[in-house]
N, C-alpha and C. Protein backbone atom coordinates (compact mmCIF):
# COMPACT_ATOMS: atom_id res chain seq x y z
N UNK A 1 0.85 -1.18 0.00
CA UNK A 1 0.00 0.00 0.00
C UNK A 1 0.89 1.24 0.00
N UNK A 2 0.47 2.18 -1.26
CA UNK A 2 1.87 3.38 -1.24
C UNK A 2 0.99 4.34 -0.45
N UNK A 3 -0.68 4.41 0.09
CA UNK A 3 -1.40 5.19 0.55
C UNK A 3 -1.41 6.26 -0.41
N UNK A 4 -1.65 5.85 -1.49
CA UNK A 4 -2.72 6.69 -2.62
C UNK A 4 -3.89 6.26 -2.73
N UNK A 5 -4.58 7.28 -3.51
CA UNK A 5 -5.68 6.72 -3.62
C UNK A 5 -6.12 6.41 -5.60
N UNK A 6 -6.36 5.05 -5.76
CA UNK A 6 -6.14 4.66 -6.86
C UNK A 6 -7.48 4.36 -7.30
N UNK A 7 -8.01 4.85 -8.40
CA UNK A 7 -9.29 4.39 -9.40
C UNK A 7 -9.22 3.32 -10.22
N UNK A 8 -10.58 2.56 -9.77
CA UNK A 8 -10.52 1.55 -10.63
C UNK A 8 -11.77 1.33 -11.11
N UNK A 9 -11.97 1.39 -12.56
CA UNK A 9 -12.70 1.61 -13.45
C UNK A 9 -12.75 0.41 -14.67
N UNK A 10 -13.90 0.17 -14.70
CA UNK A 10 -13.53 -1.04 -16.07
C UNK A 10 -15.26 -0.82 -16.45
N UNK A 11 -15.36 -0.93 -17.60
CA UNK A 11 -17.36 -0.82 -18.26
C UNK A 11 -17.87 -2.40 -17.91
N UNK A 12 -17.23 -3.64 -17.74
CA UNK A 12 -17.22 -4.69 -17.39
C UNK A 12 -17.78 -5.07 -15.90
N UNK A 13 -17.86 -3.82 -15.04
CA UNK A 13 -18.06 -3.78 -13.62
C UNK A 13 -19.86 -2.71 -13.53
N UNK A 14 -19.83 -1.81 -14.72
CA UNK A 14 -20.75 -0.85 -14.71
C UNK A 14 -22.11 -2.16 -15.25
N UNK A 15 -23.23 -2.07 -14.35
CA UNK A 15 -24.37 -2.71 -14.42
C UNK A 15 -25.41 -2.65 -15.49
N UNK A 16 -25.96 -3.44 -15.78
CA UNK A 16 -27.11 -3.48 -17.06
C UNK A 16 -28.15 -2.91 -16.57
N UNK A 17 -28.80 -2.89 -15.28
CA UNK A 17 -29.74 -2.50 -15.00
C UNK A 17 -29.27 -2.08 -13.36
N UNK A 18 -30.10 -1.05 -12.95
CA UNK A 18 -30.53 -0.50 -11.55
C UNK A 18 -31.70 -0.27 -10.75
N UNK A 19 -31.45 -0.92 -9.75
CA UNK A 19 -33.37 -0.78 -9.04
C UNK A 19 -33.20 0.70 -8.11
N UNK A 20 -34.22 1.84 -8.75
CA UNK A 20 -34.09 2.72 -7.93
C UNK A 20 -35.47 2.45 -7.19
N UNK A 21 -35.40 2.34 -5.90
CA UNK A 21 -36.58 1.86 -5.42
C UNK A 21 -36.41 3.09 -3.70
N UNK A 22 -37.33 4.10 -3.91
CA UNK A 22 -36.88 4.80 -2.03
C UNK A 22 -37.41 4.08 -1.23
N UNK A 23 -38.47 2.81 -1.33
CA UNK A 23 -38.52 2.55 -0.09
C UNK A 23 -37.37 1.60 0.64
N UNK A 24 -36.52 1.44 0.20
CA UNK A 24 -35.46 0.89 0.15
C UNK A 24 -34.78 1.71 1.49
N UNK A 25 -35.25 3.19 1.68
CA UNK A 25 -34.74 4.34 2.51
C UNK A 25 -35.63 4.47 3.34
N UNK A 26 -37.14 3.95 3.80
CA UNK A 26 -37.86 4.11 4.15
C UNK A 26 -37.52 4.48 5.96
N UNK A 27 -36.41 3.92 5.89
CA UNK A 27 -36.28 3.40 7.99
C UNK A 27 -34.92 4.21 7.76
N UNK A 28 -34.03 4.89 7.34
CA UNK A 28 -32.66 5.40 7.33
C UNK A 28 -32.83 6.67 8.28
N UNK A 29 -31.89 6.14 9.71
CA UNK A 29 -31.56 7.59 10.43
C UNK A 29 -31.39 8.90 9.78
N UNK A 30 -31.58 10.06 10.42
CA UNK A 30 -31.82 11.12 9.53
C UNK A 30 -30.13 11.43 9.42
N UNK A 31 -29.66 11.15 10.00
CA UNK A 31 -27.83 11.33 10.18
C UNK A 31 -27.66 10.78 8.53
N UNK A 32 -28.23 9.34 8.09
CA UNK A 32 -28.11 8.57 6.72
C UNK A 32 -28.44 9.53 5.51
N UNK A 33 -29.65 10.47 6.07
CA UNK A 33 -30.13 10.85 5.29
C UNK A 33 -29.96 11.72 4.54
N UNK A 34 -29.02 12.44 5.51
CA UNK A 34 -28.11 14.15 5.50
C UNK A 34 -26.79 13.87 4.51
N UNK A 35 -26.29 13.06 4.57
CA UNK A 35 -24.89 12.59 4.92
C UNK A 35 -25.01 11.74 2.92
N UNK A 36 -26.23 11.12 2.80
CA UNK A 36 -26.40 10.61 1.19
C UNK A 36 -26.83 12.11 0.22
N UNK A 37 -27.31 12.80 1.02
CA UNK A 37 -28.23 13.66 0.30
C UNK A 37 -26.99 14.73 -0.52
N UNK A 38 -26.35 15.26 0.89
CA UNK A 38 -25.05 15.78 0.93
C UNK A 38 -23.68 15.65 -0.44
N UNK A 39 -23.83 13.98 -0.13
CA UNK A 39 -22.80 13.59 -1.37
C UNK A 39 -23.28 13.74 -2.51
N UNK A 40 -24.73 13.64 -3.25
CA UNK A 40 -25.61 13.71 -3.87
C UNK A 40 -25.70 15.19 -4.56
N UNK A 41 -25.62 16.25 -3.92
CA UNK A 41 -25.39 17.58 -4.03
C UNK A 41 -23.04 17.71 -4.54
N UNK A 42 -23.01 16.84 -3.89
CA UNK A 42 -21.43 16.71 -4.33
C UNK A 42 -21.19 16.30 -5.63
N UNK A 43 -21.51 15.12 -5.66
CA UNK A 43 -21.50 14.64 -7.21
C UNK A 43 -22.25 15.66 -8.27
N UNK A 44 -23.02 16.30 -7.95
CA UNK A 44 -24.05 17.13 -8.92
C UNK A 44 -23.12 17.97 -9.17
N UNK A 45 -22.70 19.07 -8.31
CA UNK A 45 -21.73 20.39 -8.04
C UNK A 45 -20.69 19.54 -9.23
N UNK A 46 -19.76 18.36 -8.73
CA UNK A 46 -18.71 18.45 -9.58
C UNK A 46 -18.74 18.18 -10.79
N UNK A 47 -20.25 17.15 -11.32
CA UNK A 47 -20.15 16.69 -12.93
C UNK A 47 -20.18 18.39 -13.25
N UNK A 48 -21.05 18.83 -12.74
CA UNK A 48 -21.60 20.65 -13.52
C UNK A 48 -20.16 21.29 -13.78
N UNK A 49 -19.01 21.74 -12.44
CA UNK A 49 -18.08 22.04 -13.16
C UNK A 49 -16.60 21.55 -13.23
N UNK A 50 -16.97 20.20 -13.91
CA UNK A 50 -15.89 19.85 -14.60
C UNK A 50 -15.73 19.79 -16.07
N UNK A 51 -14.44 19.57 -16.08
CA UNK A 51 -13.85 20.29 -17.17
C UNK A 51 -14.52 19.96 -18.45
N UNK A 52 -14.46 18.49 -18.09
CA UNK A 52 -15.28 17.30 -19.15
C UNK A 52 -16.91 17.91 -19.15
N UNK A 53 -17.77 18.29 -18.38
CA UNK A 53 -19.28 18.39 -18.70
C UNK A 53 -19.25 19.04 -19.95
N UNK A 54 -20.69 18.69 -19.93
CA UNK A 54 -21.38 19.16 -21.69
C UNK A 54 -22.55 19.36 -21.35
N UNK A 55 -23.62 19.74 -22.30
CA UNK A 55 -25.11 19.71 -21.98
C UNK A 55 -25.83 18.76 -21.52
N UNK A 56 -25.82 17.63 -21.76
CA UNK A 56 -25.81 16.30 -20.74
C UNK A 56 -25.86 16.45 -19.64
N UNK A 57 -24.28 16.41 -19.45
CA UNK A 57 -24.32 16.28 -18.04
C UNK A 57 -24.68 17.78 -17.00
N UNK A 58 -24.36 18.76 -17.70
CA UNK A 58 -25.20 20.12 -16.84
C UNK A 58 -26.35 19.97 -16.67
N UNK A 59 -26.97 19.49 -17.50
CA UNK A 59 -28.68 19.73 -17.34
C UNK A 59 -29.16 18.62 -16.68
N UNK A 60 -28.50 17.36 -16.41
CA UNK A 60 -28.87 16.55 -15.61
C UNK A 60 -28.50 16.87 -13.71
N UNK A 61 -27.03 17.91 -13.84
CA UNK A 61 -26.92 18.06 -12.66
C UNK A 61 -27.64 19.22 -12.17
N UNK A 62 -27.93 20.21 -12.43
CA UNK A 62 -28.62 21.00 -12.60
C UNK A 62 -30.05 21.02 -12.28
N UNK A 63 -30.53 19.80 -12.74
CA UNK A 63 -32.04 19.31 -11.99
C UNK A 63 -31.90 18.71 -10.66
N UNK A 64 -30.70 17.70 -10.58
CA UNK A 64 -30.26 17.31 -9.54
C UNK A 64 -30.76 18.38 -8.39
N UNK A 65 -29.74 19.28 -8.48
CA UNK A 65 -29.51 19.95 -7.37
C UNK A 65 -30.86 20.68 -7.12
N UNK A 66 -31.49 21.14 -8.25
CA UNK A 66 -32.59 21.75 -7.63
C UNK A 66 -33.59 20.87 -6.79
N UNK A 67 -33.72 19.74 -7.68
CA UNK A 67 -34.73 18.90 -6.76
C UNK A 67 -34.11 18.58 -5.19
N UNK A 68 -33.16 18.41 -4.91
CA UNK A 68 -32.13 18.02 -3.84
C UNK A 68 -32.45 19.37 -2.80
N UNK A 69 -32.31 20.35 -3.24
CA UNK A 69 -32.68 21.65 -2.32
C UNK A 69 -33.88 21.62 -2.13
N UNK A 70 -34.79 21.51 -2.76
CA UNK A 70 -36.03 21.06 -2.54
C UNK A 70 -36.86 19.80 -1.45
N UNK A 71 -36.73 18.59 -1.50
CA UNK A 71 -36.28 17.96 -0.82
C UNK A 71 -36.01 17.22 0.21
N UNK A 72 -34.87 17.54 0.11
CA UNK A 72 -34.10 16.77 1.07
C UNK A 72 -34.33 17.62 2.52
N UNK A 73 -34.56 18.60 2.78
CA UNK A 73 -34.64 19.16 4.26
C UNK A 73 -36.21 18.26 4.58
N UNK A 74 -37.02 18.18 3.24
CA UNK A 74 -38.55 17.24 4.13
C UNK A 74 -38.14 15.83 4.16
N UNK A 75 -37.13 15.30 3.50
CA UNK A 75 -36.99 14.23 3.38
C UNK A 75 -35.90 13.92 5.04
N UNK A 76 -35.60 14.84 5.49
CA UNK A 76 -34.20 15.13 6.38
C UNK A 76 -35.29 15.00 8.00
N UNK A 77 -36.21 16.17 7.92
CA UNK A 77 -36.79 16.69 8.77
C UNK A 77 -38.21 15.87 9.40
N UNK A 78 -38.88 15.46 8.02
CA UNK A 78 -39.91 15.08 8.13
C UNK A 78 -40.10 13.47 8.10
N UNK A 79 -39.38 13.05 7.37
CA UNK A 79 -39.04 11.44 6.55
C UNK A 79 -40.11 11.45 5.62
N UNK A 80 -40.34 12.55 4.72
CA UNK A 80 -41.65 12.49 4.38
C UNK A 80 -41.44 11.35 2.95
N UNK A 81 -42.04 10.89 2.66
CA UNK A 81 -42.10 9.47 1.84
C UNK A 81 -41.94 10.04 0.27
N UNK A 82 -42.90 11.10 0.07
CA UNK A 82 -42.89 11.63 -1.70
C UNK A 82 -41.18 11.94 -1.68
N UNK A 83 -40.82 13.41 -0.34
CA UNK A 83 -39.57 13.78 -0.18
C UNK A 83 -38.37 12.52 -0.57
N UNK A 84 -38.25 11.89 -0.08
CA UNK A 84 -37.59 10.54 0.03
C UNK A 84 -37.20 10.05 -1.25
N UNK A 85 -38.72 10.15 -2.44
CA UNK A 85 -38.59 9.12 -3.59
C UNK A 85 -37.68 10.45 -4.55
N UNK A 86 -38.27 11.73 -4.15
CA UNK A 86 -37.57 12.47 -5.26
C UNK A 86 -36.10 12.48 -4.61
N UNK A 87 -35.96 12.67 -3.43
CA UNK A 87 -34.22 12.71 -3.21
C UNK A 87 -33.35 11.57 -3.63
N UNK A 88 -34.22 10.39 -4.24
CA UNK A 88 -33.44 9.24 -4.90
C UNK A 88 -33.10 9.30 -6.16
N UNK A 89 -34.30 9.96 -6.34
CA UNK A 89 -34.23 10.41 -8.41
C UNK A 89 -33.18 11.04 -8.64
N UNK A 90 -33.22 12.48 -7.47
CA UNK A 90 -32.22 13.77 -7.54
C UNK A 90 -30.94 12.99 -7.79
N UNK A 91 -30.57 11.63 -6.89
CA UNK A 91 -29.14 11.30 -6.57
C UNK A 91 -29.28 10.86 -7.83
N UNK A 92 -29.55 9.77 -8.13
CA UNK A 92 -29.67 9.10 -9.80
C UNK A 92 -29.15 10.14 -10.71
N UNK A 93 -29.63 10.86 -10.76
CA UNK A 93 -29.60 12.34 -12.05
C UNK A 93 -28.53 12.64 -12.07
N UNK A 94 -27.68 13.21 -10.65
CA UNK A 94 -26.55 13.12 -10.04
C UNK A 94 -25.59 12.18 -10.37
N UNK A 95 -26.05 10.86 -10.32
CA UNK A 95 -24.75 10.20 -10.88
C UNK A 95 -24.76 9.84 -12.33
N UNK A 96 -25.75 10.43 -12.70
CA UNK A 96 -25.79 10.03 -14.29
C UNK A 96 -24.86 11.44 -14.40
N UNK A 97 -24.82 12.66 -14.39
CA UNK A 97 -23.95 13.18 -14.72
C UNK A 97 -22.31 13.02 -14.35
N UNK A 98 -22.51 13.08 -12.98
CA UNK A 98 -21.25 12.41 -12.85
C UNK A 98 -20.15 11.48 -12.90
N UNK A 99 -20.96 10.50 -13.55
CA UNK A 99 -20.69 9.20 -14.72
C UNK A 99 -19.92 9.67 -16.01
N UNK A 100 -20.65 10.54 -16.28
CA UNK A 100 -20.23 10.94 -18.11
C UNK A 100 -19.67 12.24 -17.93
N UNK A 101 -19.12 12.80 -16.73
CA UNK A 101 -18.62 14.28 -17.04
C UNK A 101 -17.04 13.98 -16.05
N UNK A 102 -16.60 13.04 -15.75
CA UNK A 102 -15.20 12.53 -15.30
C UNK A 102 -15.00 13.24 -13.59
N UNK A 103 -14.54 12.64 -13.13
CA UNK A 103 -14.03 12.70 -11.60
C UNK A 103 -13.76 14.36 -11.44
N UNK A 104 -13.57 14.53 -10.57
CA UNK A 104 -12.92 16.01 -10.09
C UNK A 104 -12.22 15.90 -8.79
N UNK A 105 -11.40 17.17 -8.52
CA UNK A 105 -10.63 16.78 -7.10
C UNK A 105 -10.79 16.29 -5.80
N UNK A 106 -12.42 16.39 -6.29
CA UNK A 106 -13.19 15.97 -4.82
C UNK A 106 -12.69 14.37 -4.61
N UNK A 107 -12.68 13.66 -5.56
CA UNK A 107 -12.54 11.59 -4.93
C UNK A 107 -11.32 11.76 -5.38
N UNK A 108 -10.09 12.62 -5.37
CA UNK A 108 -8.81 12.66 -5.62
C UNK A 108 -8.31 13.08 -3.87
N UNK A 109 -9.05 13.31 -3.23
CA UNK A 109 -8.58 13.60 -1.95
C UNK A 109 -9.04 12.36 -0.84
């Protein structure tokens, strides 16, 4: 271990299909809730400005985040169930951009 931190990436590992399902989140401490939502708003922020984005991926992060501000404080505060399903979508959207718009310094640290 040289204690770097090393990416490992192969399309062989990336999945055919995904179950986005919130009730899956239904029982998650609100600490869980803050803390996914949070990274979720991270990934959005960095596909948007990195170097690599395009219209793709802006406009996917871009919804992200709005729905995520939206949200996630009822989803945080309340556990409210609609709150919940859109803060899953928001993340989804989120990593669809951040999929196709390349890493940034943030998972380099």
């Amino acid at each position: 271990d040289d204690g770097m931190k090393h990416p490992v990436f192969s399309y062989q590992l990336t999945p055919d299909a995904a179950i986005i399902d919130a009730t899956f989140c239904e029982q998650l401490p609100p600490s869980l809730v803050a803390n996914a939502g949070v990274d979720a708003i991270t990934h959005a922020t960095e596909a948007f400005v990195s170097v690599a984005s395009n219209e793709f991926t802006e406009t996917h992060a871009l919804k992200a985040i709005a729905m995520l501000f939206e949200s996630l404080p009822k989803s945080f505060h309340k556990a409210d169930a609609r709150a919940r399903e859109t803060v899953h979508h928001a993340a989804t959207l989120a990593g669809l951009a951040f999929a196709n718009s390349f890493l940034g310094i943030t998972h380099s640290l």
